[in-house]
N, C-alpha and C. Protein backbone atom coordinates (compact mmCIF):
# COMPACT_ATOMS: atom_id res chain seq x y z
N UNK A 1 0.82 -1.21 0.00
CA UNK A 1 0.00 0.00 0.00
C UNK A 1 0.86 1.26 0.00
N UNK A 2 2.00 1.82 0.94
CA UNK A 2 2.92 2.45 0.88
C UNK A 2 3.52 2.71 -0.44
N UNK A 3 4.12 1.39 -0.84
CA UNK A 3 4.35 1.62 -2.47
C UNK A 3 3.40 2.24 -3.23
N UNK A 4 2.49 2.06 -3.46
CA UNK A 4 1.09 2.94 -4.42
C UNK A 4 1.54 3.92 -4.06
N UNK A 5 0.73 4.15 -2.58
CA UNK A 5 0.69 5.73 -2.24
C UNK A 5 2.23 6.54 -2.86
N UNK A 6 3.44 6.13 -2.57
CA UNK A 6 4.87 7.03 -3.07
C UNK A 6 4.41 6.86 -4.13
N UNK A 7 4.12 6.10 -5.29
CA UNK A 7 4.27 5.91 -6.37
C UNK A 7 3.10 7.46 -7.43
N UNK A 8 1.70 6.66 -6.28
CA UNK A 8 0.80 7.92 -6.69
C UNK A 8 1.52 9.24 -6.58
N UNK A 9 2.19 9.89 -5.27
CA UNK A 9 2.26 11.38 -5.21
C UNK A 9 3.85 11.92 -5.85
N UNK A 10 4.98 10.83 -6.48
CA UNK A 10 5.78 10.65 -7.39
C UNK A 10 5.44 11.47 -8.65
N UNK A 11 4.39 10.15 -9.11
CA UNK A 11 3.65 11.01 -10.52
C UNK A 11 3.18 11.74 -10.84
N UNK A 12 2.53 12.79 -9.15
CA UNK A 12 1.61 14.03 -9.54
C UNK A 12 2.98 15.10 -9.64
N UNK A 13 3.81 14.55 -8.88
CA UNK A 13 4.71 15.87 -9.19
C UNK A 13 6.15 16.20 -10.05
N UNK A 14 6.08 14.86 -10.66
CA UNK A 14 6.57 15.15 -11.96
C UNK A 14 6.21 15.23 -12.94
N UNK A 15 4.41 14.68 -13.01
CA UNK A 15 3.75 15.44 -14.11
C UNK A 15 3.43 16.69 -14.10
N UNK A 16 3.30 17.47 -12.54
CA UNK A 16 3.57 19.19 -12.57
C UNK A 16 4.92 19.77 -13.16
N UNK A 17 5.66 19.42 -12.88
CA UNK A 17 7.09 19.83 -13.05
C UNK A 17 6.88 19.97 -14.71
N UNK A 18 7.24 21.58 -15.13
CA UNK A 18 7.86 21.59 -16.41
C UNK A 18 9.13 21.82 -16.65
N UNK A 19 9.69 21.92 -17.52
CA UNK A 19 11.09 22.47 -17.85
C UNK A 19 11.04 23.77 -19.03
N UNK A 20 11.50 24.80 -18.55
CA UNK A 20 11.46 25.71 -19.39
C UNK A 20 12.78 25.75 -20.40
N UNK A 21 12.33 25.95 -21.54
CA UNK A 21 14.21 26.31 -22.54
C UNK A 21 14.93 27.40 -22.23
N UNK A 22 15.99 26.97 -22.08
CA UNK A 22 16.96 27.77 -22.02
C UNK A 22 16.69 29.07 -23.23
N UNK A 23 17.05 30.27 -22.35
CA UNK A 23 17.03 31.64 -22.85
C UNK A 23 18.26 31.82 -23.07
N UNK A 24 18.75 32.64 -24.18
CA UNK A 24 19.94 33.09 -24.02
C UNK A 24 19.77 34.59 -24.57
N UNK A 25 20.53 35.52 -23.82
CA UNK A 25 20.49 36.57 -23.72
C UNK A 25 21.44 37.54 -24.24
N UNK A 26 21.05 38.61 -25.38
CA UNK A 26 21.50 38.78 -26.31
C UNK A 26 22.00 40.60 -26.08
N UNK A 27 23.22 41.52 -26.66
CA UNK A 27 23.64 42.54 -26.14
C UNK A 27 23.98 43.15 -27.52
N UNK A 28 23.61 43.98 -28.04
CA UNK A 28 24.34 45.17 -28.94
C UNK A 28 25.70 45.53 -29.07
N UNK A 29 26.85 44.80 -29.49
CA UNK A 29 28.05 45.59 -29.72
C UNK A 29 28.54 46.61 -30.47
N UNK A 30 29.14 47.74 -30.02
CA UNK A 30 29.47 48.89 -31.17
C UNK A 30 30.81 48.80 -31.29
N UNK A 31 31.53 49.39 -31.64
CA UNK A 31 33.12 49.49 -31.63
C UNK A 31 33.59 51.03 -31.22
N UNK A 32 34.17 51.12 -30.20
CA UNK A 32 34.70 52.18 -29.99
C UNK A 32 34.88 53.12 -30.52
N UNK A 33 34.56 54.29 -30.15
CA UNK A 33 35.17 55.35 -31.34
C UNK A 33 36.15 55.96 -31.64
N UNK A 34 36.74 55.96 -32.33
CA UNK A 34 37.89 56.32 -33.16
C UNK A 34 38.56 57.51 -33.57
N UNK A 35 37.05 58.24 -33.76
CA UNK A 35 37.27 59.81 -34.36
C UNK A 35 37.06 61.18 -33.37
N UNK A 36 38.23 61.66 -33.47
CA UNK A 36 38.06 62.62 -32.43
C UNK A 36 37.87 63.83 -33.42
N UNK A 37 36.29 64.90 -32.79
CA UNK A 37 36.03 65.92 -33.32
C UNK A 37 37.25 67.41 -33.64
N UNK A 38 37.08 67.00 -34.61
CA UNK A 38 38.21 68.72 -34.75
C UNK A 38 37.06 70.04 -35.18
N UNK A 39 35.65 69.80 -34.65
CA UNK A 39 35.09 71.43 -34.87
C UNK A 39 35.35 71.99 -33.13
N UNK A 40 35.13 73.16 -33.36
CA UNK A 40 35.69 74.22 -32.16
C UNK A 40 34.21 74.84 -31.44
N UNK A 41 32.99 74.63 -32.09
CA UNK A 41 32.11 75.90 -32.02
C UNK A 41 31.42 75.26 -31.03
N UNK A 42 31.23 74.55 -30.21
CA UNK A 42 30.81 73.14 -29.52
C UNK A 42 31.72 72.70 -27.89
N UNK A 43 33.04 73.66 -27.99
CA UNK A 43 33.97 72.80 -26.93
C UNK A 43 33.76 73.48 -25.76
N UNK A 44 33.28 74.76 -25.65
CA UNK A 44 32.64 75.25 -24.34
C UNK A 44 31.15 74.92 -23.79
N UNK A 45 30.63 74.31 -24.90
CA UNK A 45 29.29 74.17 -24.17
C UNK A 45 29.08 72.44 -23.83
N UNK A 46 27.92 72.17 -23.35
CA UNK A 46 27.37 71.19 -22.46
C UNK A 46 26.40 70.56 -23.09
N UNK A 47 26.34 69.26 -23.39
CA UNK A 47 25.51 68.44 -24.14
C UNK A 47 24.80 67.65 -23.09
N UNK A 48 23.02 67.11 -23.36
CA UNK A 48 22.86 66.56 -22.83
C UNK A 48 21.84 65.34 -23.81
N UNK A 49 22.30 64.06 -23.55
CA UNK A 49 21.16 63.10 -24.30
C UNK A 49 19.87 63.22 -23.75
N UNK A 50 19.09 62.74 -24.42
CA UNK A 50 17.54 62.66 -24.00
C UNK A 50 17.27 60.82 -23.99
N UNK A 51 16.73 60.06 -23.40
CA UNK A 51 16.28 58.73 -23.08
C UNK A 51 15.07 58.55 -24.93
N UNK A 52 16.25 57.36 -25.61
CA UNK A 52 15.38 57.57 -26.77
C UNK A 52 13.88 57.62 -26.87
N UNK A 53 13.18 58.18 -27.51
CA UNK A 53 12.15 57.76 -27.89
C UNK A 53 11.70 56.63 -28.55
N UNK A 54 10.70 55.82 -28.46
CA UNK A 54 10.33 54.66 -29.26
C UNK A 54 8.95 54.30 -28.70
N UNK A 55 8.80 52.95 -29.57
CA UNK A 55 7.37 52.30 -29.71
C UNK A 55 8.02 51.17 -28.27
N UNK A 56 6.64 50.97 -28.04
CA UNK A 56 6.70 50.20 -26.87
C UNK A 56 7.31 48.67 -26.89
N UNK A 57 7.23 47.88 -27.86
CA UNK A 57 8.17 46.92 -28.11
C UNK A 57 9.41 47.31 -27.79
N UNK A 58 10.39 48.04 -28.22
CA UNK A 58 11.75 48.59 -28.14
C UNK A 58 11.90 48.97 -26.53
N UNK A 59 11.22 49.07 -25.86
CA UNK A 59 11.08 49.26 -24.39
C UNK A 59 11.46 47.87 -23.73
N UNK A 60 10.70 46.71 -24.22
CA UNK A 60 10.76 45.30 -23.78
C UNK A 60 12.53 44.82 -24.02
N UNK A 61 12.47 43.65 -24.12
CA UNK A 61 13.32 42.79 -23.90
C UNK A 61 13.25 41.83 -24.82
N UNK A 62 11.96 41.94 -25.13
CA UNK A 62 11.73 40.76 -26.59
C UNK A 62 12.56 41.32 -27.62
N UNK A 63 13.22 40.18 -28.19
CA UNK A 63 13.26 40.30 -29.56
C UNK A 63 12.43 40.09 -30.58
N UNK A 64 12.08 41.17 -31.50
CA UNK A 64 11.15 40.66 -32.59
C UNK A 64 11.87 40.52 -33.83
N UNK A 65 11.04 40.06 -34.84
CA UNK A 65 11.60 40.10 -36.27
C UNK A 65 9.99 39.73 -36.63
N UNK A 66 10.02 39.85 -38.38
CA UNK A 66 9.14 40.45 -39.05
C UNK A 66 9.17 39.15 -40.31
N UNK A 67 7.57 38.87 -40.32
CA UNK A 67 7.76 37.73 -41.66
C UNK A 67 6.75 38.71 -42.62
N UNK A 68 6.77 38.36 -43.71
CA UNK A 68 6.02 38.57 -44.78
C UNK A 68 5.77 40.24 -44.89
N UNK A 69 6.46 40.76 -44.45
CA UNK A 69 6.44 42.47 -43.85
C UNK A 69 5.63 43.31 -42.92
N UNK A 70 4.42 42.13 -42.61
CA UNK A 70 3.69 42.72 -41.77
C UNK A 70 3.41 41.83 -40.51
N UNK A 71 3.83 40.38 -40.71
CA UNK A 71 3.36 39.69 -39.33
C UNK A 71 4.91 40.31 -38.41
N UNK A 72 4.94 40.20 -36.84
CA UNK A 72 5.82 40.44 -36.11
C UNK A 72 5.72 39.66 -35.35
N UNK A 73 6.95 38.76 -34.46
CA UNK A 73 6.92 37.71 -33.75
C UNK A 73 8.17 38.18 -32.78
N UNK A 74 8.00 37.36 -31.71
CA UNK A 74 9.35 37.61 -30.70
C UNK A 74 9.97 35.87 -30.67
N UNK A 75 10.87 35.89 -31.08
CA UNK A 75 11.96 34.64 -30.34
C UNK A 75 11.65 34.09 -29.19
N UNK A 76 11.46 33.10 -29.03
CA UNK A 76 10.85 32.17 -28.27
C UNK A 76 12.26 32.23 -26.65
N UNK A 77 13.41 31.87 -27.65
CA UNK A 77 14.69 31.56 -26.74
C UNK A 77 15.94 32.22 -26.61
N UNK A 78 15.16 33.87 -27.03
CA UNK A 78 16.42 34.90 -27.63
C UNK A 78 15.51 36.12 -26.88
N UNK A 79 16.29 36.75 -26.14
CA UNK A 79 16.07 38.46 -25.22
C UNK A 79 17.21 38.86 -25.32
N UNK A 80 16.92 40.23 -25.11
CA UNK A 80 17.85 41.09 -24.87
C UNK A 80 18.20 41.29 -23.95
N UNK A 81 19.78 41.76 -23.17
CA UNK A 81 20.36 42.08 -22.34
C UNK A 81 19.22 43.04 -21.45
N UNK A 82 19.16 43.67 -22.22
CA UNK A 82 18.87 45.26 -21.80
C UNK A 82 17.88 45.85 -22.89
N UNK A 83 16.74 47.06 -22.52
CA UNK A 83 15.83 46.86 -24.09
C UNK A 83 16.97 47.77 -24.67
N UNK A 84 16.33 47.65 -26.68
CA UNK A 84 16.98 48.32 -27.07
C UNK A 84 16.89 49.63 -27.10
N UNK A 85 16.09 50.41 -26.63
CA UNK A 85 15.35 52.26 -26.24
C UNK A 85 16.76 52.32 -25.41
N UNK A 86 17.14 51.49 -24.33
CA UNK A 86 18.21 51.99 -23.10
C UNK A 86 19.62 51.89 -24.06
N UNK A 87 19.96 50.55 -24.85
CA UNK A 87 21.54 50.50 -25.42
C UNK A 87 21.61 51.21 -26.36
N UNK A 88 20.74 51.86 -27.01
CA UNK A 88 20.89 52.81 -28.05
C UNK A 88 21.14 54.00 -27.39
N UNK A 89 20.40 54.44 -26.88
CA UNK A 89 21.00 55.71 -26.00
C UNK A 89 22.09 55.50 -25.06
N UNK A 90 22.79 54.73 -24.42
CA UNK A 90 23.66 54.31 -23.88
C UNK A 90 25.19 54.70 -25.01
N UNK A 91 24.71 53.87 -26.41
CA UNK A 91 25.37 53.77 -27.07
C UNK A 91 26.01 55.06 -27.87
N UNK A 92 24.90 55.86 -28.01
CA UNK A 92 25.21 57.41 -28.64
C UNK A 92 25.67 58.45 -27.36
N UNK A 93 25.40 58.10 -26.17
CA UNK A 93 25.97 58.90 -25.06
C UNK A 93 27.76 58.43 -25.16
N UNK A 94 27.88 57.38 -25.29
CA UNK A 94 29.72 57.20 -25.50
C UNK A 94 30.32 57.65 -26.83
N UNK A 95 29.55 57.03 -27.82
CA UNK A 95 30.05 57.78 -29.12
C UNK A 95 30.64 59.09 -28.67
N UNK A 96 29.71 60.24 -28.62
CA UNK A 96 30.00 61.49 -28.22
C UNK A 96 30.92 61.98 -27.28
N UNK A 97 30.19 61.36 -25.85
CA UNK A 97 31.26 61.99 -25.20
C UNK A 97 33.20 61.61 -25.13
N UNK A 98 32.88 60.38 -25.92
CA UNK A 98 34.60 60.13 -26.69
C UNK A 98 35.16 61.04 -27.93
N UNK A 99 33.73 61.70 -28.48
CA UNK A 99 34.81 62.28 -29.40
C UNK A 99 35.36 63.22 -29.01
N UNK A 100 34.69 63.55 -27.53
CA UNK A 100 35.56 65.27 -26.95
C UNK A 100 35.07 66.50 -28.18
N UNK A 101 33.87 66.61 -28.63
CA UNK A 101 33.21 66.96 -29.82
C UNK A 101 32.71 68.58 -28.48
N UNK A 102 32.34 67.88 -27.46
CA UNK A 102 31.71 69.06 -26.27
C UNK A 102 32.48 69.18 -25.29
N UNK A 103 32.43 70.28 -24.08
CA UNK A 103 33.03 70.09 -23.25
C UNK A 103 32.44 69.60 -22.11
N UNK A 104 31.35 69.05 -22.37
CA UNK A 104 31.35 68.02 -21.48
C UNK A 104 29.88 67.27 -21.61
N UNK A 105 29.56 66.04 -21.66
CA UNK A 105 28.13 65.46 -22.35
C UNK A 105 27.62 64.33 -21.01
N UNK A 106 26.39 64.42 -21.13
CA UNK A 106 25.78 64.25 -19.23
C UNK A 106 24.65 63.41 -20.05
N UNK A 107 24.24 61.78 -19.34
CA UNK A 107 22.88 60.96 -19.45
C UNK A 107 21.49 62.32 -19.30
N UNK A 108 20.88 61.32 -19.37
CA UNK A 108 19.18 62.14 -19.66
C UNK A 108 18.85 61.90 -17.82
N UNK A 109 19.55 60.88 -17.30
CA UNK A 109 19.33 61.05 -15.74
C UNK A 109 20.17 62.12 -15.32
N UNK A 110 21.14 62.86 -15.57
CA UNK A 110 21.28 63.69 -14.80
C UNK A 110 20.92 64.93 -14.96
N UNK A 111 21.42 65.92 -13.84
CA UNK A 111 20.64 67.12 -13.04
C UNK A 111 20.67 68.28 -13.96
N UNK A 112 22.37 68.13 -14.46
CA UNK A 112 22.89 69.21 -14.95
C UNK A 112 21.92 69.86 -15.62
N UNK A 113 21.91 71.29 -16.13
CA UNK A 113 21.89 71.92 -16.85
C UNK A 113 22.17 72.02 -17.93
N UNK A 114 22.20 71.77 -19.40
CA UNK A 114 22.96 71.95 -20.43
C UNK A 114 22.72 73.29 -21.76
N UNK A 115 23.57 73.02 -22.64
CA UNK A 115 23.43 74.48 -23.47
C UNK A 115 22.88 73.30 -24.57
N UNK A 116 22.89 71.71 -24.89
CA UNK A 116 22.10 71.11 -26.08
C UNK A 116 21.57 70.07 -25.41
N UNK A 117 20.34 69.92 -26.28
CA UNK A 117 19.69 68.43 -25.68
C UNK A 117 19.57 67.61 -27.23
N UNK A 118 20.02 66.33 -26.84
CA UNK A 118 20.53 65.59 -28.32
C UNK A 118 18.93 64.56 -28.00
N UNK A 119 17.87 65.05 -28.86
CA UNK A 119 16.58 64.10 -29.35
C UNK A 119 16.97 62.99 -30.12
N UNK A 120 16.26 61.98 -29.61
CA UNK A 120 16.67 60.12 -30.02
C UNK A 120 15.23 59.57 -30.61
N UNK A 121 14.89 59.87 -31.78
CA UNK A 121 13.61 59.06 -32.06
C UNK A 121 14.07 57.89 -33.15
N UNK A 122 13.83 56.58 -32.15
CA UNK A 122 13.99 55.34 -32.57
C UNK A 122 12.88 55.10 -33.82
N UNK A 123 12.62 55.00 -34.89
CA UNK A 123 11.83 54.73 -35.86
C UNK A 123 11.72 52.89 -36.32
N UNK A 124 13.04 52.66 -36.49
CA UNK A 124 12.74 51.21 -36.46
C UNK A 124 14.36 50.63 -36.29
N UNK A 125 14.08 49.51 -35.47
CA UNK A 125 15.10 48.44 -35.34
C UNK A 125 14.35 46.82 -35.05
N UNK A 126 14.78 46.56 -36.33
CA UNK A 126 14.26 45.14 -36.63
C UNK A 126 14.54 44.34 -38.01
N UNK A 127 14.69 42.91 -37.54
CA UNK A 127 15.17 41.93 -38.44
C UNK A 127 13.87 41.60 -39.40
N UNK A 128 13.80 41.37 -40.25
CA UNK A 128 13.26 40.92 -41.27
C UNK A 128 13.72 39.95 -42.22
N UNK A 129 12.32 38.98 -42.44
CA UNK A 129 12.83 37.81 -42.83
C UNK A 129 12.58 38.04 -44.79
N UNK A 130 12.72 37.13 -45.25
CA UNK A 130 12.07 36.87 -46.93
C UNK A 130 11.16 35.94 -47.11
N UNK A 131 10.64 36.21 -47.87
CA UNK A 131 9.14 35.26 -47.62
C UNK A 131 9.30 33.76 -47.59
N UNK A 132 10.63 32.79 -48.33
CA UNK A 132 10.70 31.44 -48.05
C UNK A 132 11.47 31.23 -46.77
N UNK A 133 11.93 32.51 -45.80
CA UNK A 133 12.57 32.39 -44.53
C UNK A 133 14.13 31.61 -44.56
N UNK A 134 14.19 31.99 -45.89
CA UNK A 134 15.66 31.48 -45.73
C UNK A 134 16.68 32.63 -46.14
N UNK A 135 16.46 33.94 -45.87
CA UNK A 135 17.46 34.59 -45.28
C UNK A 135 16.67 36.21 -44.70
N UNK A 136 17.63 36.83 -44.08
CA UNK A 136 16.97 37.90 -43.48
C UNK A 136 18.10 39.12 -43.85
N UNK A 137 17.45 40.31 -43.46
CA UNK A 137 18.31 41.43 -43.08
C UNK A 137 17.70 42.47 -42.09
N UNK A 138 18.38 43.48 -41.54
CA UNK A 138 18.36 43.67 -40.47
C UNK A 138 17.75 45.76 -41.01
N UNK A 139 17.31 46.36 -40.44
CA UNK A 139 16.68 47.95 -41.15
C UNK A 139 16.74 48.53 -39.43
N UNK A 140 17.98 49.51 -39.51
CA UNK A 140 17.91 50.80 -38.16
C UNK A 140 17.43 51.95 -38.92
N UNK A 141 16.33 52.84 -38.26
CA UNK A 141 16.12 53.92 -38.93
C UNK A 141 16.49 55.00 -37.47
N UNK A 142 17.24 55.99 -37.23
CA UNK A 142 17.01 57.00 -36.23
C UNK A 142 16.88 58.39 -36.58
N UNK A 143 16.14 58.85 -36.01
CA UNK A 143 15.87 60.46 -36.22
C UNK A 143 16.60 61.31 -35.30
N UNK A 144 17.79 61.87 -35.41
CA UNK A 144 18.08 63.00 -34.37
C UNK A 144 18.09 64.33 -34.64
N UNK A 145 17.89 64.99 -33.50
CA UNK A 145 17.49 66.59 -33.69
C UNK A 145 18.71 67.25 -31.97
N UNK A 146 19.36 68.28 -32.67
CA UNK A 146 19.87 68.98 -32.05
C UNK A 146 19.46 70.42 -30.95
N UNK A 147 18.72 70.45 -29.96
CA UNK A 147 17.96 71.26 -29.44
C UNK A 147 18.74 72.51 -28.62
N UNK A 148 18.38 73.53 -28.59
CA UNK A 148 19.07 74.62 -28.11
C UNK A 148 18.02 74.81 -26.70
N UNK A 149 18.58 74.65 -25.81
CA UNK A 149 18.23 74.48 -24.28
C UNK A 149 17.42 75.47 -24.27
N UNK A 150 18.00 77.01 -24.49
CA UNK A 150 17.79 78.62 -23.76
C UNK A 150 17.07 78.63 -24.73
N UNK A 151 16.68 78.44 -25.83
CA UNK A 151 15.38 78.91 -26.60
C UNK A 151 14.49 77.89 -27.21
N UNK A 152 14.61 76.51 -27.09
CA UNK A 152 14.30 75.73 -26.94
C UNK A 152 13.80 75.67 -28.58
N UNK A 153 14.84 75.40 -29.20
CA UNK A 153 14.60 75.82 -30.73
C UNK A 153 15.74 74.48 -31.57
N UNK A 154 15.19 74.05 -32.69
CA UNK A 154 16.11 72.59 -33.45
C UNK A 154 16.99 73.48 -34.10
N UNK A 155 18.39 72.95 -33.93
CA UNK A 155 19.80 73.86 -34.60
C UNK A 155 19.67 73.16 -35.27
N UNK A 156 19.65 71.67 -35.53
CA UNK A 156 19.66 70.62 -36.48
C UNK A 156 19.17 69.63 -36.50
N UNK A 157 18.54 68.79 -37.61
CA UNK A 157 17.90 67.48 -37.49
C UNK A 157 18.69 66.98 -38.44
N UNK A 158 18.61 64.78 -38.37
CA UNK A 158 18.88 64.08 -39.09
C UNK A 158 18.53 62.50 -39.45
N UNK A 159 18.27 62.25 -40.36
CA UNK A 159 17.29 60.95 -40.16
C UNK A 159 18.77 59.82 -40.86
N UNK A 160 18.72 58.98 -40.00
CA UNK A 160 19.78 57.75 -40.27
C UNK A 160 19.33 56.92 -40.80
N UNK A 161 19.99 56.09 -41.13
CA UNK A 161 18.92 54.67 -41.93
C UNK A 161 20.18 53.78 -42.36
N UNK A 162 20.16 52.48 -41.88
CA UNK A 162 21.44 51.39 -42.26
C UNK A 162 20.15 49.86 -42.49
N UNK A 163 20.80 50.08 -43.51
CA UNK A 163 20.23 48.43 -44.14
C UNK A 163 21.28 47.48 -44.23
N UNK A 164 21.53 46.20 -43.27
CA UNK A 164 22.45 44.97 -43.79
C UNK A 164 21.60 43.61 -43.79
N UNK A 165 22.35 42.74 -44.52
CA UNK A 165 22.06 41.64 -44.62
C UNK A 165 22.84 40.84 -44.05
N UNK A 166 21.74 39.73 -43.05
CA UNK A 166 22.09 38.96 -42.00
C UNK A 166 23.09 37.80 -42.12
N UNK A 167 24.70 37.30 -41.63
CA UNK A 167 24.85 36.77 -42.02
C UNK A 167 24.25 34.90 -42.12
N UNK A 168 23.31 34.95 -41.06
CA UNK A 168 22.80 34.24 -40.95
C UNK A 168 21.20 34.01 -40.55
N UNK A 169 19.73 33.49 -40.94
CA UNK A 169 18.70 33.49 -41.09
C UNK A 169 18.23 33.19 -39.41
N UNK A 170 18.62 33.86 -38.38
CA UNK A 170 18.35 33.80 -36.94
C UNK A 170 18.62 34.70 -36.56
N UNK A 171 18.42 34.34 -34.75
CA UNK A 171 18.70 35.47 -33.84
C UNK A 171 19.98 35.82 -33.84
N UNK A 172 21.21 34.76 -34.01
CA UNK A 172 22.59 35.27 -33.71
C UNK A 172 22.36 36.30 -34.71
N UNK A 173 22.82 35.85 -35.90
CA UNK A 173 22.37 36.64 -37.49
C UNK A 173 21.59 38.39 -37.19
N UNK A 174 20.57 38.44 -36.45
CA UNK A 174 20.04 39.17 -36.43
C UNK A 174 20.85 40.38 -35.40
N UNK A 175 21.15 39.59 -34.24
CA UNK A 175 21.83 40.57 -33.28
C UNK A 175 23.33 41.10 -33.69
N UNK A 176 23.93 40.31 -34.86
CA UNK A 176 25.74 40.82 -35.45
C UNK A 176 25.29 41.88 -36.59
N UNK A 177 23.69 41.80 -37.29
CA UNK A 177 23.65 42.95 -38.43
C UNK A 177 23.07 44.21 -37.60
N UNK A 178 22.38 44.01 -36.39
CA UNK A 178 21.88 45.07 -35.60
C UNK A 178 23.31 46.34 -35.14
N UNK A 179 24.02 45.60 -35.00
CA UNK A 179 25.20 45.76 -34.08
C UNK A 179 26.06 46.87 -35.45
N UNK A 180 26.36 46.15 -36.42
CA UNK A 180 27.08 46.91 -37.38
C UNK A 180 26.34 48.09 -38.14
N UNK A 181 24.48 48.18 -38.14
CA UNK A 181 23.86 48.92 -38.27
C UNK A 181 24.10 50.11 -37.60
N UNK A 182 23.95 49.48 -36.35
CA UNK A 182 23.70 50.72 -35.27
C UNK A 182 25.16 51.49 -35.10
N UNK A 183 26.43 50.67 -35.02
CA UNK A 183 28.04 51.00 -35.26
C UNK A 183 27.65 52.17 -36.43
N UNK A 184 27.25 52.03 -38.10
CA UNK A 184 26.99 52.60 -38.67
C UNK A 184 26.67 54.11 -38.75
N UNK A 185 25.64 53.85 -37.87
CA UNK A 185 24.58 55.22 -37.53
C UNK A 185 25.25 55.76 -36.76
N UNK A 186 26.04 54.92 -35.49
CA UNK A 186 26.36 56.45 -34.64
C UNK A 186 27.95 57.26 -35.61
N UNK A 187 28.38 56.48 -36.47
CA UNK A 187 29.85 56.88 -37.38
C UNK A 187 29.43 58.19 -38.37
N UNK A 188 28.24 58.17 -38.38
CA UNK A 188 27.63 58.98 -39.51
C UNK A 188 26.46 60.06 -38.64
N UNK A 189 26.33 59.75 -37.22
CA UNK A 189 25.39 60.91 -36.14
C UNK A 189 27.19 61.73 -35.48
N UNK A 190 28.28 61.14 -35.48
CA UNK A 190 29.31 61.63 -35.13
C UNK A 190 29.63 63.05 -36.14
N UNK A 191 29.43 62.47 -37.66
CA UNK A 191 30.02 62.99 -38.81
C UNK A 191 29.09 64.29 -39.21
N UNK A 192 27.87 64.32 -38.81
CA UNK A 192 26.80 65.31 -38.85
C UNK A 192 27.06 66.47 -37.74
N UNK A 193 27.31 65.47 -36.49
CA UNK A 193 27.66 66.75 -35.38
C UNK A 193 28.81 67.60 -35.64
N UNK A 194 29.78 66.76 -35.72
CA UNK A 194 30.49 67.77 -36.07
C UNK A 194 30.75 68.87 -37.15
N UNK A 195 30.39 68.25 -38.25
CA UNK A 195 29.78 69.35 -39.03
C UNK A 195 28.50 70.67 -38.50
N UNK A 196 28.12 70.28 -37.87
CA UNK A 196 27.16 71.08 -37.19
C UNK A 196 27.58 72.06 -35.87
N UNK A 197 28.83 71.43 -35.45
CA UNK A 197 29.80 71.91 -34.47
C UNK A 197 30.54 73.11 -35.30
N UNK A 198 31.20 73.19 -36.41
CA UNK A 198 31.98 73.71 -37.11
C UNK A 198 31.95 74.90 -37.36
């Protein structure tokens, strides 16, 4: 009787027991920057980022990608580190304040005061597949606008846009063309400022 009974409350609780799949958790790499600003008109004043703007997906942690151009799905066994709204702005706050482009460039959390506020509107970051799903590429679009604090007026706007193709039809695939996209955009949001610095 003992035997049954272990045997019965055995089976109830390894037929509760699920096992979830392994997640693996995925991060944006950029490459350092390289180019140090030589405009002058820019080195006394104070930059400050703004926390990008975006659609509420880009807030999450999901990864999505895109079939047939209009369905959208998230990866079952693929997240992000961190969403991408935070590493994108993360990511353009170092760009800058490495190029020594300002004299001095402050997160959207802090207190300071500044003489620019650098606007981040995320438009799109996402993988896309081809309709037999056997290969993808990857579309960053960003909008930035240069804001003058004291009159609260755009010195400059600029719309980015990097298209690559994935080297591979997945998430790895998806997160190495994101990465050289976004590398892209900030090489060419560097190349605008300072022209705009000048």
């Amino acid at each position: 009787m003992k035997i049954i009974f272990i045997s019965i409350i055995l089976f109830i609780f390894v037929g509760c027991t699920t096992i979830k799949p392994h997640v693996t958790e995925f991060r944006v790499i950029t490459k350092d920057a390289q180019t140090k600003s030589s405009a002058n008109s820019c080195r006394e004043k104070s930059l400050k980022i703004s926390q990008a703007f975006s659609s509420a997906s880009l807030l999450s942690l999901n990864m999505d990608y895109t079939e047939s151009d209009n369905k959208i799905f998230s990866y079952s066994q693929s997240h992000w580190q961190e969403s991408p709204s935070s590493f994108i702005t993360l990511e353009l706050f170092k760009s800058i304040r490495d190029s020594a482009m300002f004299k001095s460039v402050h997160s959207f959390k802090s207190r300071v005061k500044s003489d620019y506020l650098l606007e981040v509107d995320i438009e799109e970051f996402m993988q896309f597949y081809t309709k037999d799903m056997s290969g993808s590429y990857v579309n960053v679009v960003l909008n930035i606008s240069l804001i003058d604090t004291k009159t609260n007026s755009v010195v400059s706007t600029s719309k980015f846009t990097s298209k690559i193709d994935t080297k591979t039809a997945d998430a790895n695939g998806g997160v190495e063309a994101l990465s050289k996209a976004l590398d892209e955009i900030i090489s060419k949001n560097i190349e605008w400022l300072d022209g705009v610095c000048k």
